[in-house]
N, C-alpha and C. Protein backbone atom coordinates (compact mmCIF):
# COMPACT_ATOMS: atom_id res chain seq x y z
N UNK A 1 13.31 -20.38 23.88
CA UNK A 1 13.47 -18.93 23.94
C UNK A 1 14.46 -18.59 25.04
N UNK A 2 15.37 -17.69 24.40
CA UNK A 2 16.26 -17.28 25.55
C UNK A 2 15.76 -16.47 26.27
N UNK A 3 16.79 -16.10 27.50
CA UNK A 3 16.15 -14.56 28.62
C UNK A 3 16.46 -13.22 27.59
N UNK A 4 15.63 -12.35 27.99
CA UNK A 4 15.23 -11.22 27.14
C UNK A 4 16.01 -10.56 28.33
N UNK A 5 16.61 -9.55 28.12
CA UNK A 5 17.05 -8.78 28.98
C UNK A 5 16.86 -6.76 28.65
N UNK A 6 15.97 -6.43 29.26
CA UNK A 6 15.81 -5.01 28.49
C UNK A 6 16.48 -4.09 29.22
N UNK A 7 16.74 -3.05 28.90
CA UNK A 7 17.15 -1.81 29.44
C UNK A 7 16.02 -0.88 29.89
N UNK A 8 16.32 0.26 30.89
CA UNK A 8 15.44 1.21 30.96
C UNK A 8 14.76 1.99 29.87
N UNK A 9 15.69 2.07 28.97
CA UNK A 9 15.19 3.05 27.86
C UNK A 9 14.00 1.76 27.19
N UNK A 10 14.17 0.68 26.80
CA UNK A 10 13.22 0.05 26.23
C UNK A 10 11.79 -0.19 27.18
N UNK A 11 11.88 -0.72 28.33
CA UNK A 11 10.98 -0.78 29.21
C UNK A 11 10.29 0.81 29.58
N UNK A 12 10.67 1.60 29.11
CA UNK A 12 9.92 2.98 29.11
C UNK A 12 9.49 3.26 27.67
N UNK A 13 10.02 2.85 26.78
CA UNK A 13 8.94 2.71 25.28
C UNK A 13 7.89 1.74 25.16
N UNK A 14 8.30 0.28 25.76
CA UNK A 14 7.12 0.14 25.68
C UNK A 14 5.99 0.02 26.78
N UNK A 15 6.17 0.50 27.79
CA UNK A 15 5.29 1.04 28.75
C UNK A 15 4.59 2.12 27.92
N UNK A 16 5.14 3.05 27.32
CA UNK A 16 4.48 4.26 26.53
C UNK A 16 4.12 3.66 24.77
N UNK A 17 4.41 2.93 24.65
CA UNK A 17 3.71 2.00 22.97
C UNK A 17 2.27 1.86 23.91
N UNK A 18 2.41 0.73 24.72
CA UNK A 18 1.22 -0.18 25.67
C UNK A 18 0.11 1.11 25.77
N UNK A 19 0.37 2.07 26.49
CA UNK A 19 -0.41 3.06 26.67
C UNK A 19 -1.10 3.95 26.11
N UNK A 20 -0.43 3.91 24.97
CA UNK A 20 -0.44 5.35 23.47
C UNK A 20 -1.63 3.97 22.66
N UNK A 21 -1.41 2.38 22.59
CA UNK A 21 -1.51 2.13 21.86
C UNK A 21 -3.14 0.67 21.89
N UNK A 22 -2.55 0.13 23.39
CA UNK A 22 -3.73 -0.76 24.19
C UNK A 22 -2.90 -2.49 23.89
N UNK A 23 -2.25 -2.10 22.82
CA UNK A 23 -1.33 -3.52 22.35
C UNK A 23 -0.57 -3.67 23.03
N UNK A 24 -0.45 -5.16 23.01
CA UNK A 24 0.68 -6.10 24.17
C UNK A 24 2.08 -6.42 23.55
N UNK A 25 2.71 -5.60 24.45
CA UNK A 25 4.60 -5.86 23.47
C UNK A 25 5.11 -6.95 24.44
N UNK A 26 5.86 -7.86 23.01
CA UNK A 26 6.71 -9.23 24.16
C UNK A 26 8.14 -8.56 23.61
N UNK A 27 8.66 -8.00 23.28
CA UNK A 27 9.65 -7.24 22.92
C UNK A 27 9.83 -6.11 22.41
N UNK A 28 11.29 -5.47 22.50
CA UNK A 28 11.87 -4.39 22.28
C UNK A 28 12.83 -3.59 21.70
N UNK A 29 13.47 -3.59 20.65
CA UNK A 29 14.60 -3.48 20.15
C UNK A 29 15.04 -2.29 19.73
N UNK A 30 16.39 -1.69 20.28
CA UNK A 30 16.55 -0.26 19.80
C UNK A 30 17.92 -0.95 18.61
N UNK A 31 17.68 -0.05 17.47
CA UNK A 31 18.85 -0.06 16.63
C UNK A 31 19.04 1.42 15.88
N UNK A 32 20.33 1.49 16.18
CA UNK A 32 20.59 3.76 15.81
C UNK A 32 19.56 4.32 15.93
N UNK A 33 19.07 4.79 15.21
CA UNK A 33 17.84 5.69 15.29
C UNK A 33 16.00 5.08 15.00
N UNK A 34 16.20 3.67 15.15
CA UNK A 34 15.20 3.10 14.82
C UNK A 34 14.63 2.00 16.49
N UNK A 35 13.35 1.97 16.39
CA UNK A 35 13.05 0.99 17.57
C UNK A 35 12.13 -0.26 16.96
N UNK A 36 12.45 -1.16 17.24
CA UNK A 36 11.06 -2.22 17.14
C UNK A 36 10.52 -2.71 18.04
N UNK A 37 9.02 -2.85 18.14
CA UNK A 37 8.12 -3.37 18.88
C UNK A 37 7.93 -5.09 18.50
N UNK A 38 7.77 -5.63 18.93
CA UNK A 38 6.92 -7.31 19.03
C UNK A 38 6.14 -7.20 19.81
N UNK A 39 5.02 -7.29 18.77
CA UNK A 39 3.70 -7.12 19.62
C UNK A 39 3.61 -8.63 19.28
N UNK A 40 2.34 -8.63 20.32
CA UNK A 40 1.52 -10.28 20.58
C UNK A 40 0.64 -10.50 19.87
N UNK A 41 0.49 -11.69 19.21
CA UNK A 41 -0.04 -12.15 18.37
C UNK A 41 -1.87 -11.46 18.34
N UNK A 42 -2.06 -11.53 17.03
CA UNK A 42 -3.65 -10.60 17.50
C UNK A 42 -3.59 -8.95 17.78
N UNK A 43 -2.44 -8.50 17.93
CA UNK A 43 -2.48 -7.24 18.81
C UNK A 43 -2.14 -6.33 17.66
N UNK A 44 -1.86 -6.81 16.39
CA UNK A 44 -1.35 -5.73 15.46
C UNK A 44 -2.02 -4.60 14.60
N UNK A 45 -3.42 -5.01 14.52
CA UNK A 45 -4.56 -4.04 14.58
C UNK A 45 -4.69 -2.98 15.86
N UNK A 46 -4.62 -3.40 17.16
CA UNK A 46 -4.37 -2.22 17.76
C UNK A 46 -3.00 -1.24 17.83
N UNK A 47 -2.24 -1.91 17.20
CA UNK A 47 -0.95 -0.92 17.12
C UNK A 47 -0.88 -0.43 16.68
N UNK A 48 -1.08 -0.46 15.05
CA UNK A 48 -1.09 0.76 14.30
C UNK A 48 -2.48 0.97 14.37
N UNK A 49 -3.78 0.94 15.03
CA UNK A 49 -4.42 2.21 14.57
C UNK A 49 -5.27 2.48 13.37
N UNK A 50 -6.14 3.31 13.67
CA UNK A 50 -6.44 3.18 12.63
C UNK A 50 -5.89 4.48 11.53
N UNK A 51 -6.30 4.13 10.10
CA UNK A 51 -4.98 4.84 9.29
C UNK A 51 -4.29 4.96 10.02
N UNK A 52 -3.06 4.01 10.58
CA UNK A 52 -1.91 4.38 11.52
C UNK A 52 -1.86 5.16 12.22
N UNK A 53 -2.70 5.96 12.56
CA UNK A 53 -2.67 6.91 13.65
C UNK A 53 -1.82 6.45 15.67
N UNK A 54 -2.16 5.24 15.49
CA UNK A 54 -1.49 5.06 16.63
C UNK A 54 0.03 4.82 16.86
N UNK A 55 0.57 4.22 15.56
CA UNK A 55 2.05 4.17 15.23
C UNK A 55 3.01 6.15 15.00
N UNK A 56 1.58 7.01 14.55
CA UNK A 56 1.91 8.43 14.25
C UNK A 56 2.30 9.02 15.59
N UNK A 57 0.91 8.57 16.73
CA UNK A 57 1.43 9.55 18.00
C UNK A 57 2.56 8.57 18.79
N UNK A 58 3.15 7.41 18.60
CA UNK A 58 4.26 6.61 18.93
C UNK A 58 5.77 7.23 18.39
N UNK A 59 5.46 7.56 17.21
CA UNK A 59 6.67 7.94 16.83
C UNK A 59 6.94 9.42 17.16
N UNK A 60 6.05 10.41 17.00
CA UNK A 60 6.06 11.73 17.75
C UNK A 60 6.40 11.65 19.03
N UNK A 61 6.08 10.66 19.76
CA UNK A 61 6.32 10.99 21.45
C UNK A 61 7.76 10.54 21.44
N UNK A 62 7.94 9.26 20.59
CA UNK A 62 9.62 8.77 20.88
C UNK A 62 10.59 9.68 20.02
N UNK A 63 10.44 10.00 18.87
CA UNK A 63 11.13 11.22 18.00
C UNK A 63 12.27 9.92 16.88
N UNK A 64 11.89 8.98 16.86
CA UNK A 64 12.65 8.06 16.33
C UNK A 64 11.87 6.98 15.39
N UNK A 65 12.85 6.77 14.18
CA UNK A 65 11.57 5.68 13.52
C UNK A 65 11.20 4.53 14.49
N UNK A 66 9.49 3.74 14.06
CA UNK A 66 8.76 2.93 14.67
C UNK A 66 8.93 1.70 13.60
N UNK A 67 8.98 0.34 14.20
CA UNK A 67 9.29 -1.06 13.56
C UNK A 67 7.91 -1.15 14.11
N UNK A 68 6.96 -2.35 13.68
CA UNK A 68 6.00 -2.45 14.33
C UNK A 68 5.88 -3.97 14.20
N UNK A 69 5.94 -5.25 14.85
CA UNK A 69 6.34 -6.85 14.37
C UNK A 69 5.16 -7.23 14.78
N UNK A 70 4.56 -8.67 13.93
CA UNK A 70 3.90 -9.29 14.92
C UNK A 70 4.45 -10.78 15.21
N UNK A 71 4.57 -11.07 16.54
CA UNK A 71 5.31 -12.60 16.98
C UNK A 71 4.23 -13.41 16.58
N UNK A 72 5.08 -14.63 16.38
CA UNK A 72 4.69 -16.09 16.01
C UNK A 72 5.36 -17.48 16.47
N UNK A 73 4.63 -17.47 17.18
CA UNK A 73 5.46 -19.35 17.10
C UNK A 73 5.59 -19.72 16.37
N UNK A 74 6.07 -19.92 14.93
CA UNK A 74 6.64 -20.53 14.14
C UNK A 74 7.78 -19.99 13.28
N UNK A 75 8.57 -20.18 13.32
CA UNK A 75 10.03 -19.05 12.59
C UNK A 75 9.85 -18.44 11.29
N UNK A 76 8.88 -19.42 10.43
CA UNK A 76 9.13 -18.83 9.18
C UNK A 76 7.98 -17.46 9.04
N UNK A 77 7.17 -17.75 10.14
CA UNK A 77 6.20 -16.73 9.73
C UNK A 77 6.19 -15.90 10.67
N UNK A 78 7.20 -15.97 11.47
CA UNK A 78 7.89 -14.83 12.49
C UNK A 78 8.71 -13.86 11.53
N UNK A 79 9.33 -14.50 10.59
CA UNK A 79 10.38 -13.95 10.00
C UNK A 79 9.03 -13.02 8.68
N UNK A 80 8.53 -13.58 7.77
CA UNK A 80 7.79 -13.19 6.94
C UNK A 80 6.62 -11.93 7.72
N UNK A 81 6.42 -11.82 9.47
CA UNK A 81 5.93 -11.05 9.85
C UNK A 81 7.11 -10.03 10.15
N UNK A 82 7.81 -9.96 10.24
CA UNK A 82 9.33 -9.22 10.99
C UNK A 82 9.91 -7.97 9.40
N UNK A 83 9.38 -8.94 8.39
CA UNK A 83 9.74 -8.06 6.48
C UNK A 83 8.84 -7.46 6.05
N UNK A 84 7.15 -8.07 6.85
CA UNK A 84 6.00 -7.45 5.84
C UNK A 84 6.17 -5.75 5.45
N UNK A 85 5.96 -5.73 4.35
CA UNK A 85 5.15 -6.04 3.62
C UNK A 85 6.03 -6.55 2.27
N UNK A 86 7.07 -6.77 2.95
CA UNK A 86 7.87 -7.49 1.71
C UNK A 86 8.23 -8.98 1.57
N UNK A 87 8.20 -9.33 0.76
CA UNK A 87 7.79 -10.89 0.45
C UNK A 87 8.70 -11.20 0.44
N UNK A 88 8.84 -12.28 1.03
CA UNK A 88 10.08 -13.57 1.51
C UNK A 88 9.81 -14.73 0.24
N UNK A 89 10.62 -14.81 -0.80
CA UNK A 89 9.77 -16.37 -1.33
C UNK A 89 10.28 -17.49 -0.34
N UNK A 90 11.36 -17.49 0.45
CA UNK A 90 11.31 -19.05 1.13
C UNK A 90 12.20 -18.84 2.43
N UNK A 91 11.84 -19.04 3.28
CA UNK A 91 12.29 -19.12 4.55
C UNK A 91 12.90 -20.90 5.15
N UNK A 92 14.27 -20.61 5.26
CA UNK A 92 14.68 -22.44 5.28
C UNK A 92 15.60 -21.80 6.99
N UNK A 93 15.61 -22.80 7.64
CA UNK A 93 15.85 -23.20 9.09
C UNK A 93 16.98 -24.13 8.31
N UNK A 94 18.22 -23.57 8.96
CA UNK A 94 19.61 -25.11 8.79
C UNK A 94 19.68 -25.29 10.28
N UNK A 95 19.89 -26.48 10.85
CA UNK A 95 20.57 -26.69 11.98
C UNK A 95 21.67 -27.57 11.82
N UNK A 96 22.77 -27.09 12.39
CA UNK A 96 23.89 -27.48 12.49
C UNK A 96 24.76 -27.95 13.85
N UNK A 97 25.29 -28.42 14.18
CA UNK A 97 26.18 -28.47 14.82
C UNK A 97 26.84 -27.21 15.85
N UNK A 98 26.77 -25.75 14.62
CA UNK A 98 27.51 -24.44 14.75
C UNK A 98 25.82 -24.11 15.78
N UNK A 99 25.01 -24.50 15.22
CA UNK A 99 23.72 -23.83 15.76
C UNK A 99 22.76 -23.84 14.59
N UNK A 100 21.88 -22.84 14.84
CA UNK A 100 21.08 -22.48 13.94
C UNK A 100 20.70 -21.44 12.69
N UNK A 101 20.98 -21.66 11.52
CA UNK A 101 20.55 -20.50 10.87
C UNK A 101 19.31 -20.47 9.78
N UNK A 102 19.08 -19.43 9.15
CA UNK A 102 18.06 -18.77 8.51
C UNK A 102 18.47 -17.99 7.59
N UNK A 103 17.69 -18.86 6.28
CA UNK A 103 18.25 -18.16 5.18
C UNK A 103 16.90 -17.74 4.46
N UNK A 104 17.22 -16.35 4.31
CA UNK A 104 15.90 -15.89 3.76
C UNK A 104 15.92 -15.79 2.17
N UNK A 105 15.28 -16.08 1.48
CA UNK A 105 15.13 -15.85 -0.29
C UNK A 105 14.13 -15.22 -0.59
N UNK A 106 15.13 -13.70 -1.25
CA UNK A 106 13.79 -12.92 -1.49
C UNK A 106 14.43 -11.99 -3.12
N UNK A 107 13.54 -11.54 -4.10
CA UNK A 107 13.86 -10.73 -5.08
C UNK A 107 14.55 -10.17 -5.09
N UNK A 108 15.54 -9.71 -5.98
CA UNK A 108 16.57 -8.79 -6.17
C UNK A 108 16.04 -7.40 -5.79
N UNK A 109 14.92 -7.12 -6.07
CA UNK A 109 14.71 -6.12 -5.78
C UNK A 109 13.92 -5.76 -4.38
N UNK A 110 13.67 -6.71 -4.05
CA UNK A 110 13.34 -6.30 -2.30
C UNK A 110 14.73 -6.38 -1.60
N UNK A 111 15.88 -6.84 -1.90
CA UNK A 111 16.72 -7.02 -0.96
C UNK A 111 17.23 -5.98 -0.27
N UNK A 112 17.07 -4.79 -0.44
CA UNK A 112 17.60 -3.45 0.16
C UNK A 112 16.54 -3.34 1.54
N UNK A 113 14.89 -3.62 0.81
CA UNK A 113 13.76 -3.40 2.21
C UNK A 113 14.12 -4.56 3.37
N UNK A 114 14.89 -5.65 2.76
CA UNK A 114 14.95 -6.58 3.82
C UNK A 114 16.21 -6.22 4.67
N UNK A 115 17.19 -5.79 4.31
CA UNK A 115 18.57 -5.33 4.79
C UNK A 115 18.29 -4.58 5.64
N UNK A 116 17.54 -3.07 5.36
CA UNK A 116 16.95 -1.42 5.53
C UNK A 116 18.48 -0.73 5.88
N UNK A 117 18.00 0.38 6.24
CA UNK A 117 19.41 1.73 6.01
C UNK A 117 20.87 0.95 6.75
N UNK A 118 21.19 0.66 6.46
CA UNK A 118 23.00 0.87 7.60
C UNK A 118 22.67 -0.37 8.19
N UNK A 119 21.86 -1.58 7.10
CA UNK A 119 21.83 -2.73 8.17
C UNK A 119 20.77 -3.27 9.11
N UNK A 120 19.70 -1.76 9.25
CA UNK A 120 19.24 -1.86 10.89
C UNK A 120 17.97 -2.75 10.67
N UNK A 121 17.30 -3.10 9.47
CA UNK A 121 16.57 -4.27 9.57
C UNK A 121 16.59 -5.50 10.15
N UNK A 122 18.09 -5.65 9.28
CA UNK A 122 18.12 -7.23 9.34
C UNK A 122 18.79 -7.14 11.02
N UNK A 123 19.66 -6.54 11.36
CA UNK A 123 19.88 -6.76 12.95
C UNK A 123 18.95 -6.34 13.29
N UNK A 124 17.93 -6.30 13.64
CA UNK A 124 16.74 -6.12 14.35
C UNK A 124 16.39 -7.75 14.31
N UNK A 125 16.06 -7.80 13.09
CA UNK A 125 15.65 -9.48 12.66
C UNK A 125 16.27 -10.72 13.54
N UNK A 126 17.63 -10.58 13.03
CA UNK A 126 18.99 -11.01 14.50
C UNK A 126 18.75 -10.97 15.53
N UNK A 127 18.81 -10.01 15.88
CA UNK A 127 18.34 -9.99 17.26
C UNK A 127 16.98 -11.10 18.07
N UNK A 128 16.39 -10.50 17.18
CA UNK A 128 14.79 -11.39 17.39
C UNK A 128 14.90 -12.37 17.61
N UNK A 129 15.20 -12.90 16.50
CA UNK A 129 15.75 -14.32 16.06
C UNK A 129 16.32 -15.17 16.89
N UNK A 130 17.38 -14.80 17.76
CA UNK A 130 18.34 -14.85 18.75
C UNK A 130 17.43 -15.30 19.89
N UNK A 131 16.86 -14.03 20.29
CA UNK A 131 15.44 -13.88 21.60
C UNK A 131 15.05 -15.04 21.70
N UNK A 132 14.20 -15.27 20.24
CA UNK A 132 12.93 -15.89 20.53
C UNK A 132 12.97 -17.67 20.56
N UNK A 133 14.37 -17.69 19.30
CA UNK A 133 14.02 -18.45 18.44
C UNK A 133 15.50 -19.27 18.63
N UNK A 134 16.39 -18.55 19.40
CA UNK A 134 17.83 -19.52 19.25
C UNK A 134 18.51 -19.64 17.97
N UNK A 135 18.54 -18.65 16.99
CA UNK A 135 19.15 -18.78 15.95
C UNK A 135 20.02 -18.12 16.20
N UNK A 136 21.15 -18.27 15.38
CA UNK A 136 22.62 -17.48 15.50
C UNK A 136 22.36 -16.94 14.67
N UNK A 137 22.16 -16.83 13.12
CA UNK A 137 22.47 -16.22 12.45
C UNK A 137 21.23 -16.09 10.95
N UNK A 138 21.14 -14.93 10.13
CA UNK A 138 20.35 -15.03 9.37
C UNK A 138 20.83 -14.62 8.13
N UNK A 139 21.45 -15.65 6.82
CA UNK A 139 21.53 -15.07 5.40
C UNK A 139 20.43 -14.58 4.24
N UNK A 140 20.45 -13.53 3.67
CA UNK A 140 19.72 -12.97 3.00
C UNK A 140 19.99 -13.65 1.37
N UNK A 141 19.28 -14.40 1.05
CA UNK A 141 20.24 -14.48 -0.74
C UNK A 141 19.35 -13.83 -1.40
N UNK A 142 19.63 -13.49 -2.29
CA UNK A 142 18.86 -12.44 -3.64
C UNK A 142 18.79 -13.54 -4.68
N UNK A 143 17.22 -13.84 -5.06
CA UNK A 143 17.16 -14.90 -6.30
C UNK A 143 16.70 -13.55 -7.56
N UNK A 144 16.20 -14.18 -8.86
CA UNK A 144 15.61 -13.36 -9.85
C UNK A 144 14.31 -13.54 -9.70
């Protein structure tokens, strides 16, 4: 795992997630108008709440959409937690020489939820990925 390096603005969301919410964030990610949380393993029942209510007064206080992750030591089910509730059929790790990548295989028709608006999924995912996990890079292929 690389060094995480946060900004003020993130270290004041999730000081206020932690508080609004009782769940433990190991990360933070702002992308345009969207944020994600990595919460700690176990902790994803207290985040959202019940009927989501705790993800509701999170996103009211920040005024921006809420990502809500749960971490894993293991990549593929970091990654399959990072899409839920959309199904990954196969998560493959290449290592190369160049580094590391991640190719995700998922339905033609989930491939838009895995992407999300302008991109900001999957760089979120990137990012993560990067953080946690030392990957450079992550391809999406669309099977039938």
């Amino acid at each position: 795992m690389g060094k995480i390096r946060l900004n003020t603005d993130e270290i004041k969301y999730i000081t206020l997630f932690e508080s609004l919410t009782g769940a433990t964030i190991k990360d933070c990610i702002q992308e345009d108008e969207s944020i994600g949380f990595l919460v700690k393993k176990g902790d994803m029942g207290l985040a959202i709440g019940k009927n989501g209510a705790n993800i509701e007064r999170v996103k009211k206080a920040i005024g921006k959409a809420v990502w809500v992750m749960e971490f894993s030591e293991d990549v593929g089910d970091f990654m399959k937690n990072l899409f839920h509730p959309t199904r990954l059929r196969q998560v493959r790790l290449n290592e190369s020489e160049a580094g590391k990548q991640l190719v995700l295989e998922v339905s033609r028709k989930d491939c838009k939820r895995v992407i999300g608006q302008n991109g900001s999924r999957i760089k979120m995912a990137r990012r993560l990925a990067e953080r946690h996990f030392a990957v450079g890079d992550i391809k999406v292929k669309s099977i039938y």
